[in-house]
C-alpha atoms as a PDB file:
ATOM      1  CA  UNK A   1       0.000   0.000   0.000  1.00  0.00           C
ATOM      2  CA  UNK A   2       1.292   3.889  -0.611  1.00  0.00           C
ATOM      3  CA  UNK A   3       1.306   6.631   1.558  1.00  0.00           C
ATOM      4  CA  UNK A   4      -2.078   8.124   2.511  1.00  0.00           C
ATOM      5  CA  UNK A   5      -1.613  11.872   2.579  1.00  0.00           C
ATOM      6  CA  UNK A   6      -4.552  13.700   1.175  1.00  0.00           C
ATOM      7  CA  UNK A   7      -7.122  13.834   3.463  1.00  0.00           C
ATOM      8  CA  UNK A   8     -10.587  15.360   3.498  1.00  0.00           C
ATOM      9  CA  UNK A   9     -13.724  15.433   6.066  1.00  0.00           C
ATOM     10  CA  UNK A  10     -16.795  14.519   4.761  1.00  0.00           C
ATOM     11  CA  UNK A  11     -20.594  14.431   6.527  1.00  0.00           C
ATOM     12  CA  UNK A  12     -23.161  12.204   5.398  1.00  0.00           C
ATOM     13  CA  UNK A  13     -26.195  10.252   6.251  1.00  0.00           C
ATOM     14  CA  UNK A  14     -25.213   7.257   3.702  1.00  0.00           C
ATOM     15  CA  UNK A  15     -23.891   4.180   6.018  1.00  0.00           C
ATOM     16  CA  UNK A  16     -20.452   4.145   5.463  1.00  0.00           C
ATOM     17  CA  UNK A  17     -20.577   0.838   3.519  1.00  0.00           C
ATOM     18  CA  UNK A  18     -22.228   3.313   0.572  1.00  0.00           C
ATOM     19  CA  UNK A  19     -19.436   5.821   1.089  1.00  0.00           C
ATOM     20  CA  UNK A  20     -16.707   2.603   0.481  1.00  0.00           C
ATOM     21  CA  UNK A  21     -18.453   1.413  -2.239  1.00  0.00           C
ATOM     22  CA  UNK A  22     -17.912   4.627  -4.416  1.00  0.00           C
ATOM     23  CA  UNK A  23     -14.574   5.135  -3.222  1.00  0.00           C
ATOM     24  CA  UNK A  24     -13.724   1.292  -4.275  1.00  0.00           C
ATOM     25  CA  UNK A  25     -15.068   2.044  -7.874  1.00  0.00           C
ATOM     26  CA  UNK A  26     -14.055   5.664  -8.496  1.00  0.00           C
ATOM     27  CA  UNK A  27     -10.153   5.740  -6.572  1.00  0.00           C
ATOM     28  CA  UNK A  28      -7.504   4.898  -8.579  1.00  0.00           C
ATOM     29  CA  UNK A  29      -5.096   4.822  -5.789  1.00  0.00           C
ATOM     30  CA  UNK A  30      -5.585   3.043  -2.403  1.00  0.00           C
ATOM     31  CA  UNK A  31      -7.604   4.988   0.399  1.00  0.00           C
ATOM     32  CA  UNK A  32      -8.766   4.617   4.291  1.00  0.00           C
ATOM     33  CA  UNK A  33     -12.212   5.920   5.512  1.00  0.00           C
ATOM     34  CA  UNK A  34     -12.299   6.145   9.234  1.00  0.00           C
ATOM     35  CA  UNK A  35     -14.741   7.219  11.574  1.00  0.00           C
ATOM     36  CA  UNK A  36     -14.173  10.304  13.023  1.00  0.00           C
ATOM     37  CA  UNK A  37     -18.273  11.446  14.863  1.00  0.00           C
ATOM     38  CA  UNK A  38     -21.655  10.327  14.700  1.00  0.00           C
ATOM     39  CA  UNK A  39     -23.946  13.691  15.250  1.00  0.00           C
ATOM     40  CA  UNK A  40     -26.628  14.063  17.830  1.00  0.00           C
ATOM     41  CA  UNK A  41     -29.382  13.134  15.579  1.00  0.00           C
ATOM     42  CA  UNK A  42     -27.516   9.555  15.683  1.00  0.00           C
ATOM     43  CA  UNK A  43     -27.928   9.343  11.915  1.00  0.00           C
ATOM     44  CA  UNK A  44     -25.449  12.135  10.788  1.00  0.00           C
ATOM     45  CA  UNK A  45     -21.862  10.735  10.657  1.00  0.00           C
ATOM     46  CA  UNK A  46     -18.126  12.381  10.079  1.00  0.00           C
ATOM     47  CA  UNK A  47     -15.836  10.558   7.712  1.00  0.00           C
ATOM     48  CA  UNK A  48     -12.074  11.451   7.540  1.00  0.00           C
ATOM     49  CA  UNK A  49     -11.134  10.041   4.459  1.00  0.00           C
ATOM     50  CA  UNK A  50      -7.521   9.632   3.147  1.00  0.00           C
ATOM     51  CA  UNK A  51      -5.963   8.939  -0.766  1.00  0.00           C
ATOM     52  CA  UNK A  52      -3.044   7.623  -1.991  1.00  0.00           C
ATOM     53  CA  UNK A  53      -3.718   9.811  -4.956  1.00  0.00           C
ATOM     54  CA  UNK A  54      -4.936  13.452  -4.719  1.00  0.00           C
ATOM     55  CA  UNK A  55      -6.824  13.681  -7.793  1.00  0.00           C
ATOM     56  CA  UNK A  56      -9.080  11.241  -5.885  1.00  0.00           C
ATOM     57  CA  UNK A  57      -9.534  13.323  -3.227  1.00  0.00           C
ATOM     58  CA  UNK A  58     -10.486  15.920  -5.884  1.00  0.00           C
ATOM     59  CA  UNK A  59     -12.817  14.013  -8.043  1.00  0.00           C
ATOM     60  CA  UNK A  60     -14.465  12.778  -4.640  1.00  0.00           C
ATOM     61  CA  UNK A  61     -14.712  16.707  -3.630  1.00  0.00           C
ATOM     62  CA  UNK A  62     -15.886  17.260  -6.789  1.00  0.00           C
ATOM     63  CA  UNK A  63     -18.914  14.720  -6.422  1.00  0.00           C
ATOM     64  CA  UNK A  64     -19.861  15.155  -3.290  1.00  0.00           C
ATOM     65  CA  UNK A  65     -19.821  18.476  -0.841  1.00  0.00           C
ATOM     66  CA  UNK A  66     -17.332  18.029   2.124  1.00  0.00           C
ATOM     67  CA  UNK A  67     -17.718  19.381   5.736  1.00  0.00           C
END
């Protein structure tokens, strides 16, 4: 595995296993998405994800708005 340096926090309501799935078919480097809150509505959650590759982190900024 390379080094994981471009990171980004992203908010969602999708369970994380939705947020993997797109990163798995849309990352052309390897990445890490790690829990970083849950909000108090218990549904709301913060993702830190990091990329290998930072035009992944781009093209997943660009698709989706980040916190």
């Amino acid at each position: 595995m390379g080094k994981l340096y471009c990171g980004t926090i992203f908010s969602s309501t999708a369970p994380s296993g939705e947020v993997a799935t797109w990163l798995q078919a849309n990352c052309e480097g390897q990445w890490d998405l790690l829990p970083a809150s849950v909000a108090g509505d218990g549904v709301t959650k913060k993702f830190m994800i990091l990329f290998e590759e930072e035009n992944d982190r781009s093209n997943f900024e660009t698709c989706h708005s980040v916190a």
